[in-house]
Protein backbone atom coordinates (compact mmCIF):
# COMPACT_ATOMS: atom_id res chain seq x y z
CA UNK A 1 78.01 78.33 141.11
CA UNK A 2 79.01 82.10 141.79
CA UNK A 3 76.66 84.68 140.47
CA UNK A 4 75.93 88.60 140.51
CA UNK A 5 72.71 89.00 141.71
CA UNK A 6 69.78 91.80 142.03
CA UNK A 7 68.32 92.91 145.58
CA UNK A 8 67.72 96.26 144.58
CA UNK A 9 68.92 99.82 143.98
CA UNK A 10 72.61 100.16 144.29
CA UNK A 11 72.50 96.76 145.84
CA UNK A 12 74.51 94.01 143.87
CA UNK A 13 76.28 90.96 145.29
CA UNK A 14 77.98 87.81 144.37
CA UNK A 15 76.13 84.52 146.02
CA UNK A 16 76.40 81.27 145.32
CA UNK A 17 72.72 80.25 143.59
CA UNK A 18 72.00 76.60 141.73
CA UNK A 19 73.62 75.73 138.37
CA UNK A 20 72.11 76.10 135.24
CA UNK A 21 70.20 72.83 133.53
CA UNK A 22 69.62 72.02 130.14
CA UNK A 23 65.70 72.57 130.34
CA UNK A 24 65.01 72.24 126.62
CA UNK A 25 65.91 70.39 123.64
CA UNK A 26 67.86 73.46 122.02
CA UNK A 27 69.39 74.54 125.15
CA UNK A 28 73.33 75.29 125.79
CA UNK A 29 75.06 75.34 129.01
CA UNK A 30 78.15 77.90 128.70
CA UNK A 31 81.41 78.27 131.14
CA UNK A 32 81.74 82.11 131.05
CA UNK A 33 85.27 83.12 130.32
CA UNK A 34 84.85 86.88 130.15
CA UNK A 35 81.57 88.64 130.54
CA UNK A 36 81.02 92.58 131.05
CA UNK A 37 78.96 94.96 132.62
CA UNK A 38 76.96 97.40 130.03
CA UNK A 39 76.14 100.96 130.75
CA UNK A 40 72.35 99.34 130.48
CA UNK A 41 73.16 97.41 133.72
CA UNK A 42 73.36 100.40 135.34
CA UNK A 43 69.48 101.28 134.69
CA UNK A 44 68.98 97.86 136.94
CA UNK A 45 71.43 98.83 139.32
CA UNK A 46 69.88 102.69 139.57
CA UNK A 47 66.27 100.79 139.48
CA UNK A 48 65.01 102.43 136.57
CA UNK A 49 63.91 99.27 135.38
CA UNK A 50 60.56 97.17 136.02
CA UNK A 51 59.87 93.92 137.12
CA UNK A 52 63.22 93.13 138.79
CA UNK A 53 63.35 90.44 141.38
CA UNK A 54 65.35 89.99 144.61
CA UNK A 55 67.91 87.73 143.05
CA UNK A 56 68.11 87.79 139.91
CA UNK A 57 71.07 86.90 137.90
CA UNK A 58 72.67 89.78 136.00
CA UNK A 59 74.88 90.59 132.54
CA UNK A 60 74.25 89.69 129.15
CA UNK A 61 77.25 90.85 127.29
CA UNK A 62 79.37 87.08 128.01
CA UNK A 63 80.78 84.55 126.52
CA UNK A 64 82.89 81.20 126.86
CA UNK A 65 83.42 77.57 126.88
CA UNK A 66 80.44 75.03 125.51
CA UNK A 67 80.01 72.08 128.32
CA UNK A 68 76.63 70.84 127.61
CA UNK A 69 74.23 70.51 124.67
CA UNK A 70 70.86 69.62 124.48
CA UNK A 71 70.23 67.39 121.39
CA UNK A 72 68.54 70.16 119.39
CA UNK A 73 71.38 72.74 119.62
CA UNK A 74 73.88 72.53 117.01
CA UNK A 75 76.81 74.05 119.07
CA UNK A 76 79.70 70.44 120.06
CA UNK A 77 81.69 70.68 123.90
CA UNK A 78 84.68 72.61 124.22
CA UNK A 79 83.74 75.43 120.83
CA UNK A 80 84.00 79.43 121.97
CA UNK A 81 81.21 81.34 121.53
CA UNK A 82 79.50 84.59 121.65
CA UNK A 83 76.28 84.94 123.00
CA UNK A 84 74.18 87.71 121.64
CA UNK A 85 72.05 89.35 124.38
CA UNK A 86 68.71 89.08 122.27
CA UNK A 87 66.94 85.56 122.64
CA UNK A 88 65.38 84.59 119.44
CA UNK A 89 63.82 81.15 118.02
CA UNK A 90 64.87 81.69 114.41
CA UNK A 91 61.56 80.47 112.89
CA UNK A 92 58.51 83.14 114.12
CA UNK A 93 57.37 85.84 111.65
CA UNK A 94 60.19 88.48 112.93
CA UNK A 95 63.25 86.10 112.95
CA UNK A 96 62.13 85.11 109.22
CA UNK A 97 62.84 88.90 108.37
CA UNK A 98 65.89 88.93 110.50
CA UNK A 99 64.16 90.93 113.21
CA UNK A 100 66.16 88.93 115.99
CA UNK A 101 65.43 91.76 118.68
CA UNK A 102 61.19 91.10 117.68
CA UNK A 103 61.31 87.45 118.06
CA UNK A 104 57.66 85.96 119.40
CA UNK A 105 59.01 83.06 121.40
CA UNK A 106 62.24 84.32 122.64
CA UNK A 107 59.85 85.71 126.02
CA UNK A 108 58.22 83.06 127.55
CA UNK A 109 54.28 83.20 127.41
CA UNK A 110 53.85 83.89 131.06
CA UNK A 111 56.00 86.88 130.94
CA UNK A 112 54.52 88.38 127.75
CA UNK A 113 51.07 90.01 129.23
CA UNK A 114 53.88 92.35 130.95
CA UNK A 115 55.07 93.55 127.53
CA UNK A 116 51.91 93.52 126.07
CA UNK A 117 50.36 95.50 128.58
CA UNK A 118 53.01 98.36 128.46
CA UNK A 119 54.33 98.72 125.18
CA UNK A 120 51.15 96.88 123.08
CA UNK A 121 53.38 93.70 121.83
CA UNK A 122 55.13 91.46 124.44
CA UNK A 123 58.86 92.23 124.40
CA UNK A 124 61.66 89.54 123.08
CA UNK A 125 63.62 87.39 125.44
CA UNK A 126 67.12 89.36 126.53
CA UNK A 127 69.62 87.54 129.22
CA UNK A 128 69.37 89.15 132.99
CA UNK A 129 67.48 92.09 131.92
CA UNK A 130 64.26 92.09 134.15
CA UNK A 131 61.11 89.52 134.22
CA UNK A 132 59.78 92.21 131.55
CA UNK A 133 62.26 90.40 128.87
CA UNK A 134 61.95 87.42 129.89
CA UNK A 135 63.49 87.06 133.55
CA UNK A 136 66.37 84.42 132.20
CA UNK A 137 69.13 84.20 134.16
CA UNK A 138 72.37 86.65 133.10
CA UNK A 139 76.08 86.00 132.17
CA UNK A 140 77.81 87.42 135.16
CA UNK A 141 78.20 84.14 136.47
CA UNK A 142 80.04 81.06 136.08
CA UNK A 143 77.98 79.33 133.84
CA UNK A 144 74.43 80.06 132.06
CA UNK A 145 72.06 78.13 130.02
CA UNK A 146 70.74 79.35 126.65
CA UNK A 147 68.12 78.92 125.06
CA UNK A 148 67.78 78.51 121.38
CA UNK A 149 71.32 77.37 121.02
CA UNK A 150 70.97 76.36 117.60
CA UNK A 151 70.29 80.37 116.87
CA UNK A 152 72.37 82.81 118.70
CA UNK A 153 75.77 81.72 119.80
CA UNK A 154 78.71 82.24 116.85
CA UNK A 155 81.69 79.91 117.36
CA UNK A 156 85.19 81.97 117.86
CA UNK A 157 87.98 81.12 115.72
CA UNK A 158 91.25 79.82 116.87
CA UNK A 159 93.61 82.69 117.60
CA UNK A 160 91.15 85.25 118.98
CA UNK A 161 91.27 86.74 122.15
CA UNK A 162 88.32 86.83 124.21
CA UNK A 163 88.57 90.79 124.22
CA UNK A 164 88.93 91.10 120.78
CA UNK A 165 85.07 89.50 120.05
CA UNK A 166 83.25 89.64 123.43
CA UNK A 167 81.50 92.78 122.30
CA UNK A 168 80.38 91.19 119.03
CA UNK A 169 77.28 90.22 122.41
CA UNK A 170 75.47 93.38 122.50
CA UNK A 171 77.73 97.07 122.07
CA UNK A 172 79.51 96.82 118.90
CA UNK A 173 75.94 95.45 116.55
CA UNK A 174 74.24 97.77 118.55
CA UNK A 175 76.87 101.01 117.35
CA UNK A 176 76.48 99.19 113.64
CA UNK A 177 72.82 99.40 113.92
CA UNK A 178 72.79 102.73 115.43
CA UNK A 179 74.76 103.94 112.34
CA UNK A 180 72.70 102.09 110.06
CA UNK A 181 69.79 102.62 111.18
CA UNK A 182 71.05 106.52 110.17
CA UNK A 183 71.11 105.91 106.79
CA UNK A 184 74.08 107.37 106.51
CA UNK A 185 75.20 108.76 102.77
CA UNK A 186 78.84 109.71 101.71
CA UNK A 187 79.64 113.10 102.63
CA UNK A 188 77.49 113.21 105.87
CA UNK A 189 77.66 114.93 109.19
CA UNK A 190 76.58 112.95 111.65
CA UNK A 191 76.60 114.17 115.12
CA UNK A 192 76.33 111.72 118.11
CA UNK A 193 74.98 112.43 121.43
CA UNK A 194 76.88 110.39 124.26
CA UNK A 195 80.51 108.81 124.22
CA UNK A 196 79.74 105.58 126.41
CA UNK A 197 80.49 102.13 124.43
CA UNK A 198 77.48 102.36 122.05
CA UNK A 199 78.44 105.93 120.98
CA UNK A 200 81.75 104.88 120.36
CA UNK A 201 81.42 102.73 118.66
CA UNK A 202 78.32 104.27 116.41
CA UNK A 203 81.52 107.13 115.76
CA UNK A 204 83.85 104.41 114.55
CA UNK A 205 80.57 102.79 112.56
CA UNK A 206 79.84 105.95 111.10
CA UNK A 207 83.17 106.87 109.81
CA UNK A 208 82.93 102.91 108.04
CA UNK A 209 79.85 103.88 106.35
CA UNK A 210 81.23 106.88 104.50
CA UNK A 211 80.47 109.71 107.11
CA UNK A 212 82.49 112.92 105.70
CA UNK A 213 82.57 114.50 109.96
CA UNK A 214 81.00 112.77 113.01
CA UNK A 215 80.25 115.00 116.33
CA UNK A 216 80.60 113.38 118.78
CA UNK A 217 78.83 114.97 121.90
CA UNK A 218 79.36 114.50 125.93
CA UNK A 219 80.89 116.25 129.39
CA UNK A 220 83.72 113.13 129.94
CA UNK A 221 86.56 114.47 128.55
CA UNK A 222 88.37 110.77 128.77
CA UNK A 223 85.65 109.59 126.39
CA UNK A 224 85.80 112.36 124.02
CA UNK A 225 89.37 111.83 123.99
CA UNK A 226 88.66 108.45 122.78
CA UNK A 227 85.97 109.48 120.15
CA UNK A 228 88.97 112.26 119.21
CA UNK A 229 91.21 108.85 118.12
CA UNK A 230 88.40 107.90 115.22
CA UNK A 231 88.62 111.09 114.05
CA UNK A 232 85.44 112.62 115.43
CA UNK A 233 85.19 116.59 116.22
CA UNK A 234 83.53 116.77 119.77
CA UNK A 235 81.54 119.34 121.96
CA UNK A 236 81.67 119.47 125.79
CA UNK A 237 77.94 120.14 126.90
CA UNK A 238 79.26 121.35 130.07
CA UNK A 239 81.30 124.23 128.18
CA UNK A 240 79.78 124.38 124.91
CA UNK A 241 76.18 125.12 123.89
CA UNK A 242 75.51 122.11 122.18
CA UNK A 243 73.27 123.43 119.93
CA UNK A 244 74.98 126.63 119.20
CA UNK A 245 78.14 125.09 118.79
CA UNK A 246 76.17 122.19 116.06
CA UNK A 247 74.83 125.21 113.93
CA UNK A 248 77.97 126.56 113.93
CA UNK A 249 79.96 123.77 112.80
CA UNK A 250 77.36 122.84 109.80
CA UNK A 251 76.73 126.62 108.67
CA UNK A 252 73.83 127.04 110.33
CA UNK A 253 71.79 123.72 108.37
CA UNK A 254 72.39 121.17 111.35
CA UNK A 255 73.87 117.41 111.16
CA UNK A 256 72.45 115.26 108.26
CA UNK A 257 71.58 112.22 110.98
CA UNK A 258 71.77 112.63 114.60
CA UNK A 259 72.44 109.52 117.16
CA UNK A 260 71.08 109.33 120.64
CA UNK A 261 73.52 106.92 122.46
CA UNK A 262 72.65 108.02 125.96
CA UNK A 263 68.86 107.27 127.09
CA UNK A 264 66.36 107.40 129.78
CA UNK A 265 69.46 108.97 132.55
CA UNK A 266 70.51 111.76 130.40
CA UNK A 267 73.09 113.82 133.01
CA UNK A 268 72.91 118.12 132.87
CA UNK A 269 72.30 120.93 134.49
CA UNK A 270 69.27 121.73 131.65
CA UNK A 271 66.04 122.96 132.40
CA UNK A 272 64.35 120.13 130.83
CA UNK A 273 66.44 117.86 132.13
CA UNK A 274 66.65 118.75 136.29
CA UNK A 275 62.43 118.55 135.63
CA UNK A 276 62.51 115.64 134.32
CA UNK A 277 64.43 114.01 137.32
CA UNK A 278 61.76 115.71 139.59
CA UNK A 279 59.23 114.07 138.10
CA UNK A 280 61.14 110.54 137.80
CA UNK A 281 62.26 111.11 141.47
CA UNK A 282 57.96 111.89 142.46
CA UNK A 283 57.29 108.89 140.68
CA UNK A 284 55.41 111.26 138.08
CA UNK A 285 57.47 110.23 135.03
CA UNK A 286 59.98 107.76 133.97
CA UNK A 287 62.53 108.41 131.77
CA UNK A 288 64.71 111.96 131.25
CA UNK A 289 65.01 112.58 127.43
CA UNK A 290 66.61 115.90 127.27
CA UNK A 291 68.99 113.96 124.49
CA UNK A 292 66.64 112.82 122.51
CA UNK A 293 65.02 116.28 122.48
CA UNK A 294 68.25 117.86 121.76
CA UNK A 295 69.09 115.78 118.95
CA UNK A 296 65.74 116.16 117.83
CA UNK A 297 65.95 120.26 117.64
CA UNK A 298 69.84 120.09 116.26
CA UNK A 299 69.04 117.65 113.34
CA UNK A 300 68.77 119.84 109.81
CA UNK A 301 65.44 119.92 108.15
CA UNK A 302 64.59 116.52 106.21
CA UNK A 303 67.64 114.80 108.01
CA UNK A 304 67.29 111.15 109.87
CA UNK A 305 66.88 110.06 113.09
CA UNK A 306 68.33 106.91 115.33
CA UNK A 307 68.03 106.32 118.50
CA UNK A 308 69.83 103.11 120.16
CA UNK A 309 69.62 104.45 123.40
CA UNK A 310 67.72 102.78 125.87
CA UNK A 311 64.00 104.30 127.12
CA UNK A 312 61.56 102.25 129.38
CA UNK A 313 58.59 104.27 129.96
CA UNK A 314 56.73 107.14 129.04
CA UNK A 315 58.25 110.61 128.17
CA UNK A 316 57.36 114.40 129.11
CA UNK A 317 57.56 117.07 126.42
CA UNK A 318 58.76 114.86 123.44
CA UNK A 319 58.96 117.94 120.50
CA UNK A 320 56.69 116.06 118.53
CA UNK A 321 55.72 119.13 116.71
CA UNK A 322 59.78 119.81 115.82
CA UNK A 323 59.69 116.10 114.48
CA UNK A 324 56.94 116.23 112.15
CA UNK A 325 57.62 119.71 110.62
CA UNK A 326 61.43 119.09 110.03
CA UNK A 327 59.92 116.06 108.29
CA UNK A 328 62.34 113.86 110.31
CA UNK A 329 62.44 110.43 110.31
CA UNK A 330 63.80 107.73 113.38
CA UNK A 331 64.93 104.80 113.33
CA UNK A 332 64.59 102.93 116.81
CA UNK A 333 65.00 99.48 118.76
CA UNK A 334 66.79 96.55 119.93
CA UNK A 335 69.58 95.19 118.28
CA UNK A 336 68.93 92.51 116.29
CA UNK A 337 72.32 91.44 117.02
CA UNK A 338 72.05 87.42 115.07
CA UNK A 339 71.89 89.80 112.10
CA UNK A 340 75.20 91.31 112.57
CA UNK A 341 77.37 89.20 114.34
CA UNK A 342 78.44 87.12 111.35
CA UNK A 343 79.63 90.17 109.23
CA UNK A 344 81.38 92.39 112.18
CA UNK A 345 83.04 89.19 113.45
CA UNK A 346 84.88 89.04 110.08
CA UNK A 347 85.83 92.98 110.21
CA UNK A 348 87.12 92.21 113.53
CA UNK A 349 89.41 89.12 111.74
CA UNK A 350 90.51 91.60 109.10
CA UNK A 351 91.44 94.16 111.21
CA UNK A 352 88.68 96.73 110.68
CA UNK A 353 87.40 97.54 113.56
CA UNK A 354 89.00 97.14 116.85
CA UNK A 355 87.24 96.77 119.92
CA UNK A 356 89.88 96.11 122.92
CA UNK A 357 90.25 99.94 123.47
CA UNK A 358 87.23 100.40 125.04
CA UNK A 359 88.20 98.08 127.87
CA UNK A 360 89.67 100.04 131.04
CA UNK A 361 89.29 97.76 134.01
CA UNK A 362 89.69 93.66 134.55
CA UNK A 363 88.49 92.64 137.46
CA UNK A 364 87.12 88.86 138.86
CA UNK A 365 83.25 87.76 139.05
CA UNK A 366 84.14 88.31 142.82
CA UNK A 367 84.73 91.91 142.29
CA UNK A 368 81.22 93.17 140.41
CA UNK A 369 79.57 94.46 143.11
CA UNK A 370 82.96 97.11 143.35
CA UNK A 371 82.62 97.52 139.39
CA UNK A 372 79.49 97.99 139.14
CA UNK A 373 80.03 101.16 141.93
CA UNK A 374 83.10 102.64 139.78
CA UNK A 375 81.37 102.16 136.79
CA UNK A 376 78.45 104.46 138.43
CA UNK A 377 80.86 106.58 140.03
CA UNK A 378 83.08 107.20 137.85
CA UNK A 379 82.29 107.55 134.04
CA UNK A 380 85.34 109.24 132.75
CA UNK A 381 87.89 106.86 133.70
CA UNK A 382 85.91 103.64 133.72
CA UNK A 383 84.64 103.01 130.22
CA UNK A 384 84.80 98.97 130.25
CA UNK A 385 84.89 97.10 132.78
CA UNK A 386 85.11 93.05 131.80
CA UNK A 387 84.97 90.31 134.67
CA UNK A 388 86.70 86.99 134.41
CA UNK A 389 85.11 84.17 136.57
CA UNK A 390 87.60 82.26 138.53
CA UNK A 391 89.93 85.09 139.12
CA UNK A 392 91.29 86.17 142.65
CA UNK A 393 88.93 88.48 144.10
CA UNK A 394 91.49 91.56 143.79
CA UNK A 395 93.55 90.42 141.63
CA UNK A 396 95.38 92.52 138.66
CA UNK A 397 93.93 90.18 135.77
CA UNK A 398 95.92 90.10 131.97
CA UNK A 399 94.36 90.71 128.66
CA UNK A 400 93.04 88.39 126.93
């Protein structure tokens, strides 16, 4: 089969690599139909990320067609599904509280001394996201196996589009969550750092949850634009003071909840920040939180935390001291996405919430390595980009 594969920094290509096999007794094998590439991605593809491998399979925001079952999953040939990114067994200690994203046998248990070693507890199981997670094969490819079949995948109903649910994998839960996880109360402001797919849709979650004003917060004016259409008030870092402009728009108490959506590559001309990529670049840090930090300082006394954004290693000048006398509290980590998808995917039936206008480019499988390079490039303009397996390399491709 075709596949996009790893070989390092800024170095992404389509090769043809073996076809997936059921392997165990739960196991799926899924035709992709439409799969996307996540802002995440691009942490692999700028090699922020551990444990990559020449090779490796990338994506895990996909889904598709069922074509083979092992006789534990519960999914029949020829349903739709969704695949949610996290891998989780739906019987360990975590999955029993609905803690998908904290599953214990999701990660196989010679990858888990990685996890272990780094963050204390092994890490779950996530589709083409590293050996650290896992090292299972990604979505941006013809076909993939999954594990735990009987678990993750939610069957599409008839008369859905594949745009209209494909993010039901991994951005729309984790925009939920990131509102959730805010605790957000009726007459809130809620400011959100980072208009990507996550903080879009964490505005649009917000506003569901009975936020009274959401901030939304970034330097691509095309994105704020789009947060502008949910009716979020915005600030451009890049001619606005963010934290000026915050006090000024809450008289001087800060947001109620704040919302990092942008992660270990925060962009800015900041003094914090142009340190923090000298020390990433020397090999002397890993991650540049100026965000986080921000949102930390902005957020009113008492107010709440969350922080969906991703981070991978260890952090320089985290305002620890802010955080604990502003009695803050945060609200952090994977998406337990199982929990969600059941709920959203019936918003999306109702008409609730709308995903398809986050998509900006179609392109074939053929064509990742060029959308993964505009995508990088070119932030404003290119907010989605979903590829479609079997297409003409090149070729303008419909929605749907």
């Amino acid at each position: 089969m075709r596949a996009l594969t790893w070989h390092g920094k800024h170095d992404v290509r389509v090769d043809t690599v073996d076809d997936p096999e059921i392997l165990n007794p739960r196991d799926a094998i899924i035709k992709i139909t439409s799969t996307a590439i996540c802002g995440s991605d691009l942490h692999l593809y700028d090699g922020y990320i551990p444990t990559m491998k020449a090779g490796d399979i990338l994506g895990h925001e996909f889904m598709g067609e069922v074509v083979e079952t092992g006789p534990g999953s519960t999914l029949k040939k020829g349903q739709r599904v969704v695949v949610p990114f996290t891998i989780a067994c739906g019987s360990c200690y975590h999955c029993g509280k609905h803690q998908y994203s904290a599953c214990d046998n999701g990660n196989p248990a010679d990858n888990q001394d990685i996890g272990q070693e780094m963050y204390g507890q092994p890490m779950s199981g996530l589709f083409g996201y590293s050996h650290l997670t896992g090292g299972y094969a990604g979505g941006q490819a013809e076909y993939v196996r999954v594990p735990f079949s009987d678990v993750g995948p939610i069957v599409v109903p008839d008369g859905l589009t594949d745009e209209q649910v494909l993010f039901l994998s991994d951005i729309l839960p984790t925009g939920w969550q990131a509102a959730e996880n805010a605790d957000i109360e009726p007459g809130d402001t809620v400011a959100v750092w980072g208009c990507g797919p996550v903080g879009l849709f964490a505005v649009q979650s917000a506003f569901l949850m009975g936020a009274h004003r959401v901030i939304a917060i970034d330097h691509f004016p095309h994105r704020l634009e789009l947060a502008k259409r949910f009716g979020a008030e915005t600030i451009n870092f890049e001619e606005s003071k963010t934290y000026e402009a915050l006090m000024e728009m809450t008289g001087g108490i800060g947001p109620d909840a704040v919302i990092d959506a942008v992660g270990l590559e925060a962009h800015g001309f900041f003094v914090d920040n142009v340190v923090d990529q000298i020390k990433a670049s020397l090999f002397l840090g890993t991650d540049r939180i100026h965000s986080i930090r921000q949102a930390i300082h902005a957020c009113r006394k008492g107010g709440r935390v969350s922080m969906p954004a991703v981070y991978g290693g260890f952090v320089d000048k985290f305002p620890l001291g802010a955080f604990m006398e502003k009695g803050l509290t945060l609200k952090t980590g994977q998406t337990s996405v199982q929990h969600y998808m059941p709920a959203l995917l019936n918003a999306i039936v109702e008409g609730q919430i709308d995903t398809t206008f986050l998509i900006s480019h179609r392109m074939s499988l053929e064509d990742a390595p060029k959308g993964y390079k505009m995508f990088h490039d070119n932030q404003n303009e290119v907010t989605k980009i979903v590829l479609k397996p079997g297409a003409a390399a090149d070729a303008a491709i419909p929605a749907g």
